[in-house]
Every structure is written in C-alpha cells, then in structure tokens.
N, C-alpha and C. Protein backbone atom coordinates (compact mmCIF):
# COMPACT_ATOMS: atom_id res chain seq x y z
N UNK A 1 0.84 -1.17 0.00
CA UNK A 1 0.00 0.00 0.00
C UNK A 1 0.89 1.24 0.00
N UNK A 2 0.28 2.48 -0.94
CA UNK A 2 0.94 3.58 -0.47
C UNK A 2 0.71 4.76 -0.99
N UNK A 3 0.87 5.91 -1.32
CA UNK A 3 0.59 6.97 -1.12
C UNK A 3 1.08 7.58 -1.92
N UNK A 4 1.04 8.76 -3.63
CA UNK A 4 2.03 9.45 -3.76
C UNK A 4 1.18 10.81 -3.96
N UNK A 5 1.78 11.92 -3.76
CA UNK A 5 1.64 13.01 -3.72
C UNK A 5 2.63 13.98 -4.42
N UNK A 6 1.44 14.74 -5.28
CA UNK A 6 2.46 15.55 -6.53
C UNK A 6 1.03 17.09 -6.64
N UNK A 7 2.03 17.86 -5.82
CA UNK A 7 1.57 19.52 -5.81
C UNK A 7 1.25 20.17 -7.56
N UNK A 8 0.43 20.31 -7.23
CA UNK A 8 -0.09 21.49 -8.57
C UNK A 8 0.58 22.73 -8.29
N UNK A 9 1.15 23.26 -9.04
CA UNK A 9 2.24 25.17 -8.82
C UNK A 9 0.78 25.85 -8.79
N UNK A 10 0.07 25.20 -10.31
CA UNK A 10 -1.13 26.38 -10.44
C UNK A 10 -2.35 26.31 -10.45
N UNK A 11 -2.72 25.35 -9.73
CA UNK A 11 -3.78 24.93 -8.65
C UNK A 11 -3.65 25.04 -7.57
N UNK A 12 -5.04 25.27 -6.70
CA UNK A 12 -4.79 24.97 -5.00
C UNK A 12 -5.27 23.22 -5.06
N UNK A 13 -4.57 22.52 -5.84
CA UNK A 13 -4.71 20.86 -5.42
C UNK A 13 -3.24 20.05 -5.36
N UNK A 14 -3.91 19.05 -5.09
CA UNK A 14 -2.60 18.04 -5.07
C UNK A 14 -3.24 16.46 -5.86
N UNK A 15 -2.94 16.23 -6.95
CA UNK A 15 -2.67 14.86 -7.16
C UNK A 15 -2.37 13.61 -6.31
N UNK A 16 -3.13 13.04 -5.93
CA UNK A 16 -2.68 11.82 -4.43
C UNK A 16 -3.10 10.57 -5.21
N UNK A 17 -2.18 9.53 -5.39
CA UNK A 17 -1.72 8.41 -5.71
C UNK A 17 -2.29 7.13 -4.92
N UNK A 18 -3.45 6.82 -4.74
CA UNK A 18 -3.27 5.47 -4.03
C UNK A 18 -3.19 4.63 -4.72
N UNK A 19 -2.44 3.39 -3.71
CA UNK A 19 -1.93 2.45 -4.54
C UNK A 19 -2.27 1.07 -3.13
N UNK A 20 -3.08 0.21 -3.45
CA UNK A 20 -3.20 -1.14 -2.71
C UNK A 20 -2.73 -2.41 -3.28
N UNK A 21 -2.12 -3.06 -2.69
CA UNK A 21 -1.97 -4.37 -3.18
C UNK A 21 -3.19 -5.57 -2.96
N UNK A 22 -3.93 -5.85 -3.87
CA UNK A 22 -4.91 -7.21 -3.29
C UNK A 22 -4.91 -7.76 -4.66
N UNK A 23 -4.13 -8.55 -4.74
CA UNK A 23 -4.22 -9.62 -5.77
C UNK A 23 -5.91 -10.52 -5.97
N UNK A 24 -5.86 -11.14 -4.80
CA UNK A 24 -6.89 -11.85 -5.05
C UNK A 24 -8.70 -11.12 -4.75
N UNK A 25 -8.84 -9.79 -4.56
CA UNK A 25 -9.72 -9.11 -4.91
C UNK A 25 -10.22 -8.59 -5.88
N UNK A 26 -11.88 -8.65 -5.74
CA UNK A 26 -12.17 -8.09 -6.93
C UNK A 26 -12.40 -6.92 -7.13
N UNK A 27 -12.84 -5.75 -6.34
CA UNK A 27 -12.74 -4.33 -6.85
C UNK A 27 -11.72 -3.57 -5.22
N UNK A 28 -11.88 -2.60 -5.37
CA UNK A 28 -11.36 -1.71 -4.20
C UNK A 28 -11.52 -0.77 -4.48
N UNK A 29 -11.78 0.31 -3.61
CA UNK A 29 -11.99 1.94 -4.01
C UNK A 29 -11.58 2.84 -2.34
N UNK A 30 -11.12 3.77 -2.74
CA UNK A 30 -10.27 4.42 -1.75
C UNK A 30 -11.67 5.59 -1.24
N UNK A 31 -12.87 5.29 0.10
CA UNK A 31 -13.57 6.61 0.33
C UNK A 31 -12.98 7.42 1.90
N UNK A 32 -13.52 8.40 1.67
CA UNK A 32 -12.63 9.13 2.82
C UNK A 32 -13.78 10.84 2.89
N UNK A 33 -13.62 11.58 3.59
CA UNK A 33 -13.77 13.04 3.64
C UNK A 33 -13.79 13.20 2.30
N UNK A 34 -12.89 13.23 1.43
CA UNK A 34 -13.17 14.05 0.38
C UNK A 34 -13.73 13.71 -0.70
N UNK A 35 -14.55 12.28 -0.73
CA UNK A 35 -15.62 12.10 -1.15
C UNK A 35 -17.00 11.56 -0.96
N UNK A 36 -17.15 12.20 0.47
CA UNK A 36 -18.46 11.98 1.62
C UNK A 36 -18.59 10.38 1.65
N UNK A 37 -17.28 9.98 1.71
CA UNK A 37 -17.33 8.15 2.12
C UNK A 37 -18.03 7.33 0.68
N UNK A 38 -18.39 8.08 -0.24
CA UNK A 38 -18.69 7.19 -1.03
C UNK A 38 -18.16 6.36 -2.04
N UNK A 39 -18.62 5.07 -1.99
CA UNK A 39 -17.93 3.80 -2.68
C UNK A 39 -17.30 4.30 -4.23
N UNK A 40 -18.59 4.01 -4.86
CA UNK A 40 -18.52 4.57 -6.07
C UNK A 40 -17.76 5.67 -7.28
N UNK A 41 -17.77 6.54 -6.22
CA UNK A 41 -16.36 7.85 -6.39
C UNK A 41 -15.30 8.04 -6.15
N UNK A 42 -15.07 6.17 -5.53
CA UNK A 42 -13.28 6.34 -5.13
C UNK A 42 -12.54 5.24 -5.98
N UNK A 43 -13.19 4.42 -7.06
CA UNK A 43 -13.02 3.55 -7.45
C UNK A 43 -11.58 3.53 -7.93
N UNK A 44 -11.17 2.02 -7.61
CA UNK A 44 -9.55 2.34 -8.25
C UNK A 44 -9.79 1.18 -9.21
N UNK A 45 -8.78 1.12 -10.08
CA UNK A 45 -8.22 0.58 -11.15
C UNK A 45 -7.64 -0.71 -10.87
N UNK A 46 -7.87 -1.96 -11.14
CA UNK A 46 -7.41 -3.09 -10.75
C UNK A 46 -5.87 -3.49 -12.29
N UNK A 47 -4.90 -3.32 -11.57
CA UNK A 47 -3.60 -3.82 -12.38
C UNK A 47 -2.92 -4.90 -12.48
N UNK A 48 -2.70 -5.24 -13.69
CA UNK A 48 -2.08 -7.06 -13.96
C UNK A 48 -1.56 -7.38 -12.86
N UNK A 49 -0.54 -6.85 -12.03
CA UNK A 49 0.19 -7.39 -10.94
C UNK A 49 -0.77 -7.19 -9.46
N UNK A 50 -1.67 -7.09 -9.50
CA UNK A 50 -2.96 -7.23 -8.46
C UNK A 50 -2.95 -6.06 -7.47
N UNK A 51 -2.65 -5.15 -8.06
CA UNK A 51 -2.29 -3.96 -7.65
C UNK A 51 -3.75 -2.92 -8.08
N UNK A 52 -4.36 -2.17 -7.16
CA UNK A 52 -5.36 -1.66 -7.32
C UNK A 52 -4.52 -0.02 -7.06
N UNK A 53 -5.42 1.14 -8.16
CA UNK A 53 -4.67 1.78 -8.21
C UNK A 53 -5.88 3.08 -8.42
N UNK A 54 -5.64 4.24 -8.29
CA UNK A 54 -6.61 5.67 -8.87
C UNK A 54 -5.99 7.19 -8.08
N UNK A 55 -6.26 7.96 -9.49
CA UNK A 55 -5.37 9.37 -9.05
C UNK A 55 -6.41 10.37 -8.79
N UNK A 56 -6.73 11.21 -7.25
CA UNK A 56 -7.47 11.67 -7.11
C UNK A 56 -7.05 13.29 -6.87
N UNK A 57 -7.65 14.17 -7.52
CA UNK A 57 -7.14 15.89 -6.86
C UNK A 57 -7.74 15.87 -5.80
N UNK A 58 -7.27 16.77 -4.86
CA UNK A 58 -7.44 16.67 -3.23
C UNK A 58 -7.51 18.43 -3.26
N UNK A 59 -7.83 18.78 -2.50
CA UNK A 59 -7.37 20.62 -1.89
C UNK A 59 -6.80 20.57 -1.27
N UNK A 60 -5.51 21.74 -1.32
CA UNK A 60 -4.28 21.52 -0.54
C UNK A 60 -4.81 22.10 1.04
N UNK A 61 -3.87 21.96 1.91
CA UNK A 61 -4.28 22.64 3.51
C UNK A 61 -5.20 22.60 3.91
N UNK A 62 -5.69 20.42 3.47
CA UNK A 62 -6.43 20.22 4.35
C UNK A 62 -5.70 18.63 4.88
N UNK A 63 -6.72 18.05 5.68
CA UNK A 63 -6.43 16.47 6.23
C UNK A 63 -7.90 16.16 6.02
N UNK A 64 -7.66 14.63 5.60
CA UNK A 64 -8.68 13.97 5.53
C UNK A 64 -8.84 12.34 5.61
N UNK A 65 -9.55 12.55 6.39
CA UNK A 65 -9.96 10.70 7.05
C UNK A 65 -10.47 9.94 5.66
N UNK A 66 -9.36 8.42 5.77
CA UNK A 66 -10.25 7.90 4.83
C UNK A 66 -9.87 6.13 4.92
N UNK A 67 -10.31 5.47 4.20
CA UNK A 67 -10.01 4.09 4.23
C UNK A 67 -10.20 3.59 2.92
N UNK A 68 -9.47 1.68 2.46
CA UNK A 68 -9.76 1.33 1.55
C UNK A 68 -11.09 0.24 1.77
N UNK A 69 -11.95 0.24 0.81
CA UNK A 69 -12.89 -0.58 1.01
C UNK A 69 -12.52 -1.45 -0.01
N UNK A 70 -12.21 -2.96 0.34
CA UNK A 70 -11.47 -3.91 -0.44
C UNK A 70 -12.83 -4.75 -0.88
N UNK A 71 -13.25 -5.78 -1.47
CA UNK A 71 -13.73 -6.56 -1.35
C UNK A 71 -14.95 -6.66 0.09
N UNK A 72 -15.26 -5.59 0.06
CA UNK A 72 -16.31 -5.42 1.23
C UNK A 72 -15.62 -5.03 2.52
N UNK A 73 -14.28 -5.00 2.96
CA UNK A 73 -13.38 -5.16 4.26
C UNK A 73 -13.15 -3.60 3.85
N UNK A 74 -13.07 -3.29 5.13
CA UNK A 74 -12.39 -1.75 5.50
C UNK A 74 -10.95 -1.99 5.53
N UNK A 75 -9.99 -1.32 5.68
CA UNK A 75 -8.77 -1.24 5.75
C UNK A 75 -8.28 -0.22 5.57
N UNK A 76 -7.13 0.15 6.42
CA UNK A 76 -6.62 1.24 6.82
C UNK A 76 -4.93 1.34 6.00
N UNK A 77 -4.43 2.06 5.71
CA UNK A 77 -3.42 2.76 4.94
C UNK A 77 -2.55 2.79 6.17
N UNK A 78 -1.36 1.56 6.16
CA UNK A 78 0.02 1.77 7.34
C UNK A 78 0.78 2.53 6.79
N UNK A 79 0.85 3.27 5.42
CA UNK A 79 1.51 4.49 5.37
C UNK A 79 0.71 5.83 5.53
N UNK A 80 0.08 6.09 6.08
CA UNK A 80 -0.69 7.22 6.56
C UNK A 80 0.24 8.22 7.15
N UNK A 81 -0.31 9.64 7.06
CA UNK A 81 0.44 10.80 7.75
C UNK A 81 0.18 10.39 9.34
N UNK A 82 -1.24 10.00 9.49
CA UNK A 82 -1.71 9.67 10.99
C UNK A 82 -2.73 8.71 11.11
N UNK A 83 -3.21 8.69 12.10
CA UNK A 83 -4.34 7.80 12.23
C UNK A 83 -5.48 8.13 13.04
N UNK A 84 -6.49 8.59 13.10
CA UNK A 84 -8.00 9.07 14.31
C UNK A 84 -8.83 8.30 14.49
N UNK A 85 -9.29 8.56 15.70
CA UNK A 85 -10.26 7.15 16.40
C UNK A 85 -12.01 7.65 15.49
N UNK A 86 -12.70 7.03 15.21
CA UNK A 86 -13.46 7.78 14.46
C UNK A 86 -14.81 6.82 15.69
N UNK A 87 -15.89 7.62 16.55
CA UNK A 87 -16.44 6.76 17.02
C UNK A 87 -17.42 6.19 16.69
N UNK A 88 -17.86 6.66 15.31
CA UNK A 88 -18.85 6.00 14.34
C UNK A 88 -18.20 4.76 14.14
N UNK A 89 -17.68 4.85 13.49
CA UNK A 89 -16.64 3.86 13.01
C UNK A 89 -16.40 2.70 14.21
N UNK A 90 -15.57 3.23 15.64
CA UNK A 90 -15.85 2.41 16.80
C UNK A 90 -14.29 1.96 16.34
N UNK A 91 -13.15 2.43 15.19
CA UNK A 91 -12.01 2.30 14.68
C UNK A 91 -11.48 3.19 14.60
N UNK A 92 -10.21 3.02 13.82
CA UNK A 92 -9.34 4.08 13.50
C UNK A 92 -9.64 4.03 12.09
N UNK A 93 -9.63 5.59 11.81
CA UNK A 93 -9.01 5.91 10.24
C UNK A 93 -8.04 6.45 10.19
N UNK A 94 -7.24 6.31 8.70
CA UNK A 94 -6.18 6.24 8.62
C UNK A 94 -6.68 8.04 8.08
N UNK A 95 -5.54 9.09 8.24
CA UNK A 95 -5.49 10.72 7.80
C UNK A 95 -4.71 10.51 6.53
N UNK A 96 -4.86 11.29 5.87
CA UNK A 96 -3.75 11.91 4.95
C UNK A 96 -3.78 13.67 4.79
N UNK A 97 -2.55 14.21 5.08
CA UNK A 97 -2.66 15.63 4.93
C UNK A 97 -1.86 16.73 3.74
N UNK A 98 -2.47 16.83 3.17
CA UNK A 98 -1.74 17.66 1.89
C UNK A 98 -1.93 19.38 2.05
C-alpha cells in the first residue's frame, strides 16, 4: 500500500496516488472526507500485478480521514500521515494531509 503526492504550482490541489496491493480481490476503491465516504467515487483501477490503483485531486491545507474498502473489508493505509479514532466507526481511520 501507499501513497504518492504531486503539488499542482497552479492549482490549489494536489494529485494523491493510491496504490493497494490485493491480488486476489475483486474491486477496491479508496472513500474518505473528500468524497463523503462514497464507494462509487473512489473507485480504483485493478492492475495485472494485483495492484489496485486511482489518481485523485485533493485541496491543498487540508487532512482527511479515509479508508480502503477492499472486497467489502475496510482497511486502513500503514503508510498514513496519521491515524484518528473515528467513534462511528468504533475504529481508526487512517489521515492523509496535503
């Protein structure tokens, strides 16, 4: 799993990179804050080497809670900037801050 991040000069965004490994899954999609948790709008890209993948613009100078929804399983990003107890959730989500 992991993370890349690439600043716009002439935008207020940032390009953010997720990247999961689940070979033996069938979809995954990255929801979080910055797309009101929904499935559908975070969809990533499933790659020959079982690598699930999608490039999302973000607004810079903010943080935002989010998780991968794998194959129905939540899962959290161990490369995260941080991590918050969310008590809906009754878990942690994983932050990312750009």
């Amino acid at each position: 799993m992991s993370i890349k991040k690439q600043f716009v000069k002439t935008k207020p965004v940032c390009k953010v990179t997720f990247s999961v490994k689940a070979a033996g899954a069938n979809q995954a999609s990255v929801i979080g804050d910055f797309n009101n948790w929904n499935e559908s709008e975070g969809v990533l890209s499933k790659l020959k080497n079982g690598t699930f993948k999608g490039v999302f613009d973000l607004d810079k100078d903010a943080a935002y809670e989010f998780k991968y929804l794998i194959d129905g399983v939540f899962v959290n990003e161990p490369e995260a900037d941080s991590f918050k107890w969310n008590a809906f959730a009754g878990n942690e989500n994983s932050v990312l801050v750009v």
